[in-house]
C-alpha atoms as a PDB file:
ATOM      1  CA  UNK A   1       0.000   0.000   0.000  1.00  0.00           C
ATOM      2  CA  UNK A   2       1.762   3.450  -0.881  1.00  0.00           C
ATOM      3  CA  UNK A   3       0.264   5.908   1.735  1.00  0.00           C
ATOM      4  CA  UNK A   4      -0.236   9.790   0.400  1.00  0.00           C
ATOM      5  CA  UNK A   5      -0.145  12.472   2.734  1.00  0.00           C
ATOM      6  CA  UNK A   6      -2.751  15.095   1.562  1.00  0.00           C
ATOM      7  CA  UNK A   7      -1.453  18.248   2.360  1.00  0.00           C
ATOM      8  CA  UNK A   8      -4.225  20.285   1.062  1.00  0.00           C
ATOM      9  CA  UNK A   9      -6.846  18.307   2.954  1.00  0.00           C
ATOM     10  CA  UNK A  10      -4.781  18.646   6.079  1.00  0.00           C
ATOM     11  CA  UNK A  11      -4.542  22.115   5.999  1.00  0.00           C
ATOM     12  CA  UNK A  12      -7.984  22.797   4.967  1.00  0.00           C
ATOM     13  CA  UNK A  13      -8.984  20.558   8.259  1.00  0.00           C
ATOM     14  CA  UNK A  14      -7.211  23.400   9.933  1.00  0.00           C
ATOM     15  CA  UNK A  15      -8.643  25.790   8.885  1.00  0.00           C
ATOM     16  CA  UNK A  16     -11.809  24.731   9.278  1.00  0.00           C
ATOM     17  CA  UNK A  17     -11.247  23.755  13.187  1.00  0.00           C
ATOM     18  CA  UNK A  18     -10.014  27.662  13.840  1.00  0.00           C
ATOM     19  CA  UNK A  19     -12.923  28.725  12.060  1.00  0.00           C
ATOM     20  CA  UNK A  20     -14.827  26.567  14.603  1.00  0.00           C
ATOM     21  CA  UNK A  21     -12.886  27.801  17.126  1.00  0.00           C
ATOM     22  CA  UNK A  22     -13.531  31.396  16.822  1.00  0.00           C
ATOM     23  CA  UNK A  23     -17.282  31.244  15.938  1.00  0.00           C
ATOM     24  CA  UNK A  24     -17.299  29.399  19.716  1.00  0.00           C
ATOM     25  CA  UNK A  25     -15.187  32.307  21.034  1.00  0.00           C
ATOM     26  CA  UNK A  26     -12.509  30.092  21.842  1.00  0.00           C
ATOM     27  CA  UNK A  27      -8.931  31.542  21.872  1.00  0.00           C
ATOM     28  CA  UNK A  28      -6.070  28.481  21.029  1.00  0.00           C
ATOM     29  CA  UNK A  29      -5.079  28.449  24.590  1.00  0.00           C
ATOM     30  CA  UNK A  30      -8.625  27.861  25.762  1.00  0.00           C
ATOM     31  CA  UNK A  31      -9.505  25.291  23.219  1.00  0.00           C
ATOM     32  CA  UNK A  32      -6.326  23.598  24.834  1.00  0.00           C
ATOM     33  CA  UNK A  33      -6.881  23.616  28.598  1.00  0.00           C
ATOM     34  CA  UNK A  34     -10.458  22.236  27.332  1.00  0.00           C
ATOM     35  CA  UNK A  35      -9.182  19.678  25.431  1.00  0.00           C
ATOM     36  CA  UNK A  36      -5.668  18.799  27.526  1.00  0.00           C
ATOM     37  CA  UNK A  37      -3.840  19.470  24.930  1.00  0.00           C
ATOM     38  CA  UNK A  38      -0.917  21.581  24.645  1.00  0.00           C
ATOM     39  CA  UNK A  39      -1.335  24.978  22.995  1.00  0.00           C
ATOM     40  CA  UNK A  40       1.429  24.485  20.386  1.00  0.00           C
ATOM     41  CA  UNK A  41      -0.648  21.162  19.587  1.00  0.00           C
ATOM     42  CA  UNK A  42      -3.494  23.291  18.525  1.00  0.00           C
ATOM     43  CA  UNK A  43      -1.884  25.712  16.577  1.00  0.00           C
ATOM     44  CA  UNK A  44       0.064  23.175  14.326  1.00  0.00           C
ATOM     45  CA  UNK A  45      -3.294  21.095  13.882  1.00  0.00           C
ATOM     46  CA  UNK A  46      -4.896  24.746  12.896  1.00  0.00           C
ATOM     47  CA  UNK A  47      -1.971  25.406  10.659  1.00  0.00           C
ATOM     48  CA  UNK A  48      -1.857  21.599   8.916  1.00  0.00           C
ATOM     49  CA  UNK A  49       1.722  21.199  10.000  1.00  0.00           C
ATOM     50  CA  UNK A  50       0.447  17.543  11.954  1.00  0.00           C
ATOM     51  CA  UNK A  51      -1.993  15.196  10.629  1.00  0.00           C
ATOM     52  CA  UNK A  52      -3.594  14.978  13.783  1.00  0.00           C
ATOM     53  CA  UNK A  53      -5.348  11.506  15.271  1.00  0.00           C
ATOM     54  CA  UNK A  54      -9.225  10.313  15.192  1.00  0.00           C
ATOM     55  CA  UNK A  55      -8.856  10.311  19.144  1.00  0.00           C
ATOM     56  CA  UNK A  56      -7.819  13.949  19.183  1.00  0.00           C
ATOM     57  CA  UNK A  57     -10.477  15.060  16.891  1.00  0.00           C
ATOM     58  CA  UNK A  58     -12.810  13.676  19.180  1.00  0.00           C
ATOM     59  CA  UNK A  59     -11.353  15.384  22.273  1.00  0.00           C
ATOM     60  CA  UNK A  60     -11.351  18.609  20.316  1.00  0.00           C
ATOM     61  CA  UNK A  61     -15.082  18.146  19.136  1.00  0.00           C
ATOM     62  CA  UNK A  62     -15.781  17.533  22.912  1.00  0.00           C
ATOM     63  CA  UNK A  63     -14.514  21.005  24.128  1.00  0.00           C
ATOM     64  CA  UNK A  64     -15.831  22.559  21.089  1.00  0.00           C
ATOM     65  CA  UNK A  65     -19.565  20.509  22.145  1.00  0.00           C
ATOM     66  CA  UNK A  66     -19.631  19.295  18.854  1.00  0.00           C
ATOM     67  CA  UNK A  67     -19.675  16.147  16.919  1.00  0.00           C
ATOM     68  CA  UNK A  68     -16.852  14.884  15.248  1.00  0.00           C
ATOM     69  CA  UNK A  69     -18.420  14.901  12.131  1.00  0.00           C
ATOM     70  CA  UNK A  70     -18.915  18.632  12.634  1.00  0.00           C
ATOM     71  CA  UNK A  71     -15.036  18.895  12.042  1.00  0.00           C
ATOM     72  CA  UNK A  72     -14.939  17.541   8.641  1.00  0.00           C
ATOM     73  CA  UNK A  73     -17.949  19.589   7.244  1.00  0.00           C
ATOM     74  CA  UNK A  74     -15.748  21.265   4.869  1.00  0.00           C
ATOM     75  CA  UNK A  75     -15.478  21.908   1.256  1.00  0.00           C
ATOM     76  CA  UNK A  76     -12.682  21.596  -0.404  1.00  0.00           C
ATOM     77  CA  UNK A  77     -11.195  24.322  -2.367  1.00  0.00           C
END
């Protein structure tokens, strides 16, 4: 199996969790004290530096009070 990293898809994920983020008036640090994550963590997920894990998506839709699924509801560009 030859495994592809999609940038574009990871960074677009990113995106889409700040925009999140903000329209829950959420700053990065809070979003990570909510979450346990670090606040570095965060902002490289938001920037689509780390392909993040399902498990961590579903931490971060649970101090966002949102679904998982929520986080993917994206179009690509």
């Amino acid at each position: 199996m030859n495994f592809k990293r999609n940038e574009q898809y990871i960074k677009t994920f990113g995106d889409h969790l700040r925009k999140v983020r903000k329209e829950k008036r959420l700053s990065q640090e809070e979003l990570a004290h909510k979450a346990g994550l670090t606040l570095s963590q965060v902002g490289r997920i938001e920037r689509g530096v780390i392909n993040t894990s399902i498990s961590t998506v579903y931490t971060l839709a649970e101090a966002l009070e949102i679904k998982p699924k929520e986080l993917f509801s994206f179009d690509m560009e």
